[in-house]
Protein backbone atom coordinates (compact mmCIF):
# COMPACT_ATOMS: atom_id res chain seq x y z
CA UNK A 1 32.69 3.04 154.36
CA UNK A 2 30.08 1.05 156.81
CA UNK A 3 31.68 -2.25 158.29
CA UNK A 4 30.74 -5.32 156.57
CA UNK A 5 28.67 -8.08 158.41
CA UNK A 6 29.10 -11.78 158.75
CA UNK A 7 26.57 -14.20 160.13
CA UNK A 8 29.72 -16.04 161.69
CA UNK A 9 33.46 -15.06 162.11
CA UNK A 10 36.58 -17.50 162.92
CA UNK A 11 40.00 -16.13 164.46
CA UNK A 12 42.43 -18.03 164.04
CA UNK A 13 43.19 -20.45 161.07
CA UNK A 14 44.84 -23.56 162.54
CA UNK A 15 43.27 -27.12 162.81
CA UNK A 16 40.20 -25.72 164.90
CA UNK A 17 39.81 -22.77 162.88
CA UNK A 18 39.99 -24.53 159.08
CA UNK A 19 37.45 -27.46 160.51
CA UNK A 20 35.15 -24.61 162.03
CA UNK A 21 35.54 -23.28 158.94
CA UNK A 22 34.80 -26.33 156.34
CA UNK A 23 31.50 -27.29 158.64
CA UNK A 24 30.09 -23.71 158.64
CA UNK A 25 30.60 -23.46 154.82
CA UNK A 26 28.52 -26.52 154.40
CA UNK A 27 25.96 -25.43 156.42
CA UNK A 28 25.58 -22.05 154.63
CA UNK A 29 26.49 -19.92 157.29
CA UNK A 30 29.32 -17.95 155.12
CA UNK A 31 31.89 -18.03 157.34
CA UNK A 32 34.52 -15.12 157.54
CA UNK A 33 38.54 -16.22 158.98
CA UNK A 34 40.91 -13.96 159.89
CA UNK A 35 44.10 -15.88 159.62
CA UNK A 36 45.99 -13.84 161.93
CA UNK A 37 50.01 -13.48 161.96
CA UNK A 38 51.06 -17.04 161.77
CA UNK A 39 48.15 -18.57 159.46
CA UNK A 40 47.73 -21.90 159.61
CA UNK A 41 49.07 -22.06 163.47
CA UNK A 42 51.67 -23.99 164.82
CA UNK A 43 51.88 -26.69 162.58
CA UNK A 44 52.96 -24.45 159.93
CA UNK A 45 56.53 -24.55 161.88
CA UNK A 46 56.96 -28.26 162.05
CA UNK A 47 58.12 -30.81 159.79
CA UNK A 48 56.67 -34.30 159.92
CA UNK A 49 52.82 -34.96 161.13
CA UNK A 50 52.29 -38.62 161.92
CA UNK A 51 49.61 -39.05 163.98
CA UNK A 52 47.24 -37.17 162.06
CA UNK A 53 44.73 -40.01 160.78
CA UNK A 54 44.07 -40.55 157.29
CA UNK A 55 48.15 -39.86 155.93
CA UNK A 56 49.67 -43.31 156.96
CA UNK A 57 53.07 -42.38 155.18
CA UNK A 58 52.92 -38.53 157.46
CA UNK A 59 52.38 -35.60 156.53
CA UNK A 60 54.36 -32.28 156.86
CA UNK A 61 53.28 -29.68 158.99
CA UNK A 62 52.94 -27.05 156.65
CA UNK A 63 50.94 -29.20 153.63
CA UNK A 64 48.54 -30.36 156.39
CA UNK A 65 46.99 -27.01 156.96
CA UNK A 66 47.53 -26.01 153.15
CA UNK A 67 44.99 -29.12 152.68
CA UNK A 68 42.63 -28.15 155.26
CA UNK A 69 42.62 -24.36 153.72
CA UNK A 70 41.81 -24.95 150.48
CA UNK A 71 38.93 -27.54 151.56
CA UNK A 72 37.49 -24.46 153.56
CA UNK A 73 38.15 -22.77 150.40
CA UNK A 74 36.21 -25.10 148.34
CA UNK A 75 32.85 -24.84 149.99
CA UNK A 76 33.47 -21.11 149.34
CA UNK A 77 34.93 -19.58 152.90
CA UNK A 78 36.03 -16.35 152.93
CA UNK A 79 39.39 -15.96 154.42
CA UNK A 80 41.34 -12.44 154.53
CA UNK A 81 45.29 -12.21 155.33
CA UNK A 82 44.73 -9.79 158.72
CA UNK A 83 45.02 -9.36 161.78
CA UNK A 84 42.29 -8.96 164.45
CA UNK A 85 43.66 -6.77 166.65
CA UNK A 86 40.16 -5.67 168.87
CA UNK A 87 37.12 -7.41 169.72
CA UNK A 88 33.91 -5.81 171.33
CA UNK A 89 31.82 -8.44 172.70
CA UNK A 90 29.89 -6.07 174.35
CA UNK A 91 27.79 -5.00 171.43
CA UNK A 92 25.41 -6.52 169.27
CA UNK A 93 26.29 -7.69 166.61
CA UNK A 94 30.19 -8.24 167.59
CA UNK A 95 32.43 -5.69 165.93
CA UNK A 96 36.08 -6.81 165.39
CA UNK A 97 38.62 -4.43 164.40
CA UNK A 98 41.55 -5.83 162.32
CA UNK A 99 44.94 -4.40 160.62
CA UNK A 100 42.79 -3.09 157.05
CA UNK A 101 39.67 -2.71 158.94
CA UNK A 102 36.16 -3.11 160.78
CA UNK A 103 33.19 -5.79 160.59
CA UNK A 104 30.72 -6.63 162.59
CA UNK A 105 29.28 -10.79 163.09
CA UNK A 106 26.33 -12.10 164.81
CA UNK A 107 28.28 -14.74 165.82
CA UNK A 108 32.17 -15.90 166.93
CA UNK A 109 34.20 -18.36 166.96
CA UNK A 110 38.12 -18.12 168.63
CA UNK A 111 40.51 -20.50 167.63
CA UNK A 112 43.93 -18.53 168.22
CA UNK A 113 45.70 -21.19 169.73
CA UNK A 114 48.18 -21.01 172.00
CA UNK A 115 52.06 -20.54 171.73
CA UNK A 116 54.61 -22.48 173.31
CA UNK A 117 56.96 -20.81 176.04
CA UNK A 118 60.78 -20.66 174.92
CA UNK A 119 63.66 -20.07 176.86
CA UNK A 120 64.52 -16.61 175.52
CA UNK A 121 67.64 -17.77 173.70
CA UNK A 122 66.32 -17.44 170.19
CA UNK A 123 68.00 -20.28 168.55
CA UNK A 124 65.68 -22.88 170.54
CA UNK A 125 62.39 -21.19 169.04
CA UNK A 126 64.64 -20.81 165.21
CA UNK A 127 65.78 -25.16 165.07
CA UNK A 128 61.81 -25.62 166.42
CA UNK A 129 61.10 -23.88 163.22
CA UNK A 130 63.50 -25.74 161.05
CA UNK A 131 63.03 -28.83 162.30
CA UNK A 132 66.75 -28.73 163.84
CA UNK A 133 65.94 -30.88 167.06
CA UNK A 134 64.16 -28.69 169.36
CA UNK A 135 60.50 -29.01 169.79
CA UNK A 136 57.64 -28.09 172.85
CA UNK A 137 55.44 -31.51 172.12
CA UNK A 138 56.75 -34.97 172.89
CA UNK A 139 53.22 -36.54 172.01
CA UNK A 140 53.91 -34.95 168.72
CA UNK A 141 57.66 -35.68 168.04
CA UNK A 142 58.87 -38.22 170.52
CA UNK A 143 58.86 -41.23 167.58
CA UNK A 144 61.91 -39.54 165.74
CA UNK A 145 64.27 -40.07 168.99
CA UNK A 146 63.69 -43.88 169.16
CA UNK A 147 67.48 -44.65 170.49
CA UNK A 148 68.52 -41.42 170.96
CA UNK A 149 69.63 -39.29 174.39
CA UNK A 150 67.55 -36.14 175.03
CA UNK A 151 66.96 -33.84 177.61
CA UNK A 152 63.45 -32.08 179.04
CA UNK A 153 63.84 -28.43 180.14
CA UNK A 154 61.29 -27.89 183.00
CA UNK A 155 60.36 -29.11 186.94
CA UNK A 156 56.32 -29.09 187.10
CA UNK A 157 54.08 -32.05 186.26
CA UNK A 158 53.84 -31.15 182.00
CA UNK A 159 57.80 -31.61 182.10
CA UNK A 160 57.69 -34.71 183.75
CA UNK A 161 54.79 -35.90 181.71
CA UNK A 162 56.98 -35.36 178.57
CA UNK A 163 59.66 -36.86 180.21
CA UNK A 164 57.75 -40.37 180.89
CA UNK A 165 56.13 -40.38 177.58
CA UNK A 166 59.74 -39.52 176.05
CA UNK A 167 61.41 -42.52 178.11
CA UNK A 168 59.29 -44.99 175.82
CA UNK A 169 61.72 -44.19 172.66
CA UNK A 170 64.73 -42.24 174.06
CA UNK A 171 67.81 -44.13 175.40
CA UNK A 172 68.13 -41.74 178.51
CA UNK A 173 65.99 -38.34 179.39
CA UNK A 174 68.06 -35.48 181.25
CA UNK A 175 65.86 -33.34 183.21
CA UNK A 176 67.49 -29.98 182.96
CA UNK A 177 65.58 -27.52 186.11
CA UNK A 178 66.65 -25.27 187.48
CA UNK A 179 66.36 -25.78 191.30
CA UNK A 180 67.12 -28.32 193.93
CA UNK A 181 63.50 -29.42 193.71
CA UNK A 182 60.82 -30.18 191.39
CA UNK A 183 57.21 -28.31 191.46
CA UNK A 184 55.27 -31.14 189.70
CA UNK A 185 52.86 -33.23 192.08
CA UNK A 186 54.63 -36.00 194.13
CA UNK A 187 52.91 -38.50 192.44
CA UNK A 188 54.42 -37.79 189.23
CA UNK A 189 57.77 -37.28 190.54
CA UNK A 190 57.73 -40.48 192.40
CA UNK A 191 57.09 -41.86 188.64
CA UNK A 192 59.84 -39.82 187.34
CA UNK A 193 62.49 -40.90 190.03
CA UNK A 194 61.04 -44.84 189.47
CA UNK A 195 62.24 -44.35 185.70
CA UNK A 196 65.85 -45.95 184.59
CA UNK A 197 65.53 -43.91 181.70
CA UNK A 198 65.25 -40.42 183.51
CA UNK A 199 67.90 -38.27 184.91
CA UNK A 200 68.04 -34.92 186.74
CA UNK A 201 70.47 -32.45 186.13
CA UNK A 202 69.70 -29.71 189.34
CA UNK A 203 70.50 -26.24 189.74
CA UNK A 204 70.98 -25.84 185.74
CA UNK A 205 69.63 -23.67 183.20
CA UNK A 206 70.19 -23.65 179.30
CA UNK A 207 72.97 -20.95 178.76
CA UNK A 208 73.63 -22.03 175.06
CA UNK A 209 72.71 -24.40 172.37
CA UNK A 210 75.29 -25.61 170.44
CA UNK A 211 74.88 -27.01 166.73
CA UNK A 212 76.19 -28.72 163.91
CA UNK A 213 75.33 -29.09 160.32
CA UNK A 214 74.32 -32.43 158.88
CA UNK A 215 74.24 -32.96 155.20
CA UNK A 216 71.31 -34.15 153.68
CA UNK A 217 70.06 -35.97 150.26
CA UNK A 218 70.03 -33.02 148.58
CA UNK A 219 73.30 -31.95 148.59
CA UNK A 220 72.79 -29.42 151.46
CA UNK A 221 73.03 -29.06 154.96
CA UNK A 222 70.36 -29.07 158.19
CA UNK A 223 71.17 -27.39 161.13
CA UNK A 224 70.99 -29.80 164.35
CA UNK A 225 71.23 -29.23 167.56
CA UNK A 226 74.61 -31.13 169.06
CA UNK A 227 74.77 -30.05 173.18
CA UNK A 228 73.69 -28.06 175.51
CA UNK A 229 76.02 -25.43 177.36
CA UNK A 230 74.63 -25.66 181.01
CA UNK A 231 74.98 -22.65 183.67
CA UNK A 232 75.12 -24.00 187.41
CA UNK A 233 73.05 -21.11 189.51
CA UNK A 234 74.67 -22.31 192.44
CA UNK A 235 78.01 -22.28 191.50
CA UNK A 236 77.91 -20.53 188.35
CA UNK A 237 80.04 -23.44 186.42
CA UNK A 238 79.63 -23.90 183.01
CA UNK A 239 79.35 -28.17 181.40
CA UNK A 240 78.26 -29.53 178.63
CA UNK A 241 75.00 -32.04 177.46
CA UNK A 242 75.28 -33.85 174.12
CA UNK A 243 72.03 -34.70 173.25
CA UNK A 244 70.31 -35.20 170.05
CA UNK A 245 67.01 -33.50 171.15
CA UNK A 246 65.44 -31.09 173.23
CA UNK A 247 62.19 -30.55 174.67
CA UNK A 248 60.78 -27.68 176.29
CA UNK A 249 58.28 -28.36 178.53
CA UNK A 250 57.92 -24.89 180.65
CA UNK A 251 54.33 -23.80 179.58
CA UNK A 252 52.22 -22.93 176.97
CA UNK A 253 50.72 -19.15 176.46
CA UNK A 254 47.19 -19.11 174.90
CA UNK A 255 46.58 -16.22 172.73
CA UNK A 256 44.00 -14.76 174.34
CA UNK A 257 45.01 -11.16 174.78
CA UNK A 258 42.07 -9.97 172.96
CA UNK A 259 39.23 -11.06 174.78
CA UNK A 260 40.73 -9.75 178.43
CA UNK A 261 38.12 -8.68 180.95
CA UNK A 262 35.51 -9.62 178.45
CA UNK A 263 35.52 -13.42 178.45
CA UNK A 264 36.17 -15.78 181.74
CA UNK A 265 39.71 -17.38 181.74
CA UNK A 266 41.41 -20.07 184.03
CA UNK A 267 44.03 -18.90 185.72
CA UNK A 268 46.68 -19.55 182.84
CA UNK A 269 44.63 -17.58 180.43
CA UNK A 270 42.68 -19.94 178.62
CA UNK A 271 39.41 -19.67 177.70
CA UNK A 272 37.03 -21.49 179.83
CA UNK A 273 33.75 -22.90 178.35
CA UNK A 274 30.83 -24.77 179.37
CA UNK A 275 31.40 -28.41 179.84
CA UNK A 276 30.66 -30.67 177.04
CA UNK A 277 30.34 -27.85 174.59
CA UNK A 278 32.51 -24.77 173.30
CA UNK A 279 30.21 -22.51 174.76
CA UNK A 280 31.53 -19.52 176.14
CA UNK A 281 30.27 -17.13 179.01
CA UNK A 282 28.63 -14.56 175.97
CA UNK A 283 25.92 -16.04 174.22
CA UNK A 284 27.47 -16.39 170.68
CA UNK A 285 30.71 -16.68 170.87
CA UNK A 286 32.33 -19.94 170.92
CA UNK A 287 36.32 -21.22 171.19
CA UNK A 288 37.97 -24.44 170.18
CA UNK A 289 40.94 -25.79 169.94
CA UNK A 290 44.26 -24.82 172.04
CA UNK A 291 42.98 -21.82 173.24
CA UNK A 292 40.76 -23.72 175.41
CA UNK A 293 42.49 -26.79 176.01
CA UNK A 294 45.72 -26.68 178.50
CA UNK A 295 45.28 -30.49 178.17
CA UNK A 296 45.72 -32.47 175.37
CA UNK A 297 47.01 -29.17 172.18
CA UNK A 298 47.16 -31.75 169.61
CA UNK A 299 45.95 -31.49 165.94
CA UNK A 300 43.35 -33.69 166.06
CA UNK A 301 41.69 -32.51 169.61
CA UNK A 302 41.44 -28.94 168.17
CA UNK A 303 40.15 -30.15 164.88
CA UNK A 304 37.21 -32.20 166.34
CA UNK A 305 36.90 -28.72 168.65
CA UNK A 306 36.70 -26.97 165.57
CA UNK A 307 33.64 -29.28 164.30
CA UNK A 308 31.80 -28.93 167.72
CA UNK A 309 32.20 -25.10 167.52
CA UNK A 310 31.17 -24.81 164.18
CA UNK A 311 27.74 -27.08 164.92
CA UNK A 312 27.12 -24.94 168.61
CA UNK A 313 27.21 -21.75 166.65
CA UNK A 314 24.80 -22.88 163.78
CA UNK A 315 22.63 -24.38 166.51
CA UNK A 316 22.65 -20.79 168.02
CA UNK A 317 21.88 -18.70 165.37
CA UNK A 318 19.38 -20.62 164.42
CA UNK A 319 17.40 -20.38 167.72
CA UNK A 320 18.31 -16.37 167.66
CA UNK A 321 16.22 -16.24 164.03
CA UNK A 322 19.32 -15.10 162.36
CA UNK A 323 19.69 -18.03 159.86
CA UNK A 324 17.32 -20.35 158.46
């Protein structure tokens, strides 16, 4: 059976990918999305979206990118439950090999996102899932610990960023790294140490995260996280940190496995594309969103990504002759 073909193809179905999506629908270029393992992205394992305009009561996570998928849907986007798991961008057209099969697209757009870095314990990635206290954004979540005590996992500048912008609700920010010393620049650690709000707790490393279960409206329970169970590497002591949240501010991973050796990176693995554009190094292929952007990840930045990618690619084809 010969590989189908698609004017334009989307990886990746979270904010960047569903805009990309609803703009090259309207514009008649049929768009194709892969959704990938975790369609929808990471918003699909949050709970409450507030600063996404036009929902002034919030929005959950989840329903957000429900919306934005059936509005793809609507202007009559084809998107298939798999898995891309190879990519020759060598050829012409593209071919992209997924879980149930081949195709082949003139032109590309990635939008796989990245993931956030966990601490290897497994329940801090499980109550970031449920909504138990334990995220890897502070821009996103920092309003629901107005009052509250929480501690920031990390020592470079993100960790300290999160920190400062946490300080603005929290009652008191514990700095959990572990070394001596921070990595982050000296400028923002001068700002760190400057803060009332901020604390350090040195030489420590999350060993545990311990929990209890609140009730809720419903009759049921939530799972929260109630302390931290600290490891001294210097010592080897073991103490305890009751917070209310946690953030985990020790790096993000872009998923950009795929496109190794075939598509320029920074250093970190994302993407890199020419400035003021989503232009990648290979004529065609485009990327928006959090796989190209170590800076701001939010919903909104990869959406308006999304749009930009969706307009550079038309703009393309249309100057290759392959659309009218």
């Amino acid at each position: 059976m010969p590989a189908s073909h698609h004017k334009l193809a989307i990886i990746g179905t979270g904010p960047a990918g569903y805009t990309a999506a609803i703009y090259a629908a309207r514009a008649n270029l049929a768009p194709v999305v892969f959704e990938g393992a975790q369609p929808g992205g990471q918003l699909t394992i949050t709970t409450e979206v507030e600063n996404f305009p036009g929902f002034k009561e919030g929005i959950l996570g989840p329903s957000l990118m429900e919306t934005m998928r059936e509005q793809a849907l609507r202007f009559g986007t084809d998107i298939r439950p798999e898995t891309i798991v190879k990519a020759d961008l060598g050829s012409r057209p593209f071919r992209l090999s997924s879980d149930r099969g081949d195709c082949t697209c003139d032109a590309l757009i990635i939008a796989t996102g990245a993931s956030a870095r966990w601490m290897g314990l497994g329940k801090d990635e499980e109550l970031s899932r449920k909504g138990g206290g334990v995220s890897a954004c502070a821009t996103c979540d920092g309003f629901f610990y107005r009052g509250k005590e929480i501690a920031v996992v990390g020592g470079g500048d993100t960790a300290l960023e999160e920190a400062a912008f946490l300080s603005k609700f929290a009652s008191k920010v514990t700095v959990i790294h572990r070394r001596d010393r921070l990595r982050a620049s000296k400028a923002m650690q001068e700002r760190a140490f400057r803060n009332g709000k901020i604390q350090f707790a040195w030489n420590k490393v999350v060993d545990g995260i311990l929990t209890q279960v609140q009730p809720l409206s419903t009759g049921e329970g939530m799972e929260k996280i109630r302390a931290l169970r600290l490891r001294d590497v210097v010592t080897g002591e073991f103490s305890e940190l009751v917070i209310d949240g946690l953030f985990v501010a020790i790096g993000h991973k872009p998923n950009t496995e795929l496109f190794q050796a075939q598509l320029p990176m920074d250093e970190a693995g994302y993407l890199l594309v020419e400035k003021g554009s989503t232009r990648t190094a290979v004529e065609g292929v485009f990327a928006a969103g959090d796989v190209q952007d170590p800076t701001y990840r939010q919903a909104i930045t990869a959406a308006g990504s999304g749009c930009m990618a969706a307009i550079d690619a038309e703009h393309w084809l249309l100057a290759q002759g392959l659309v009218e």
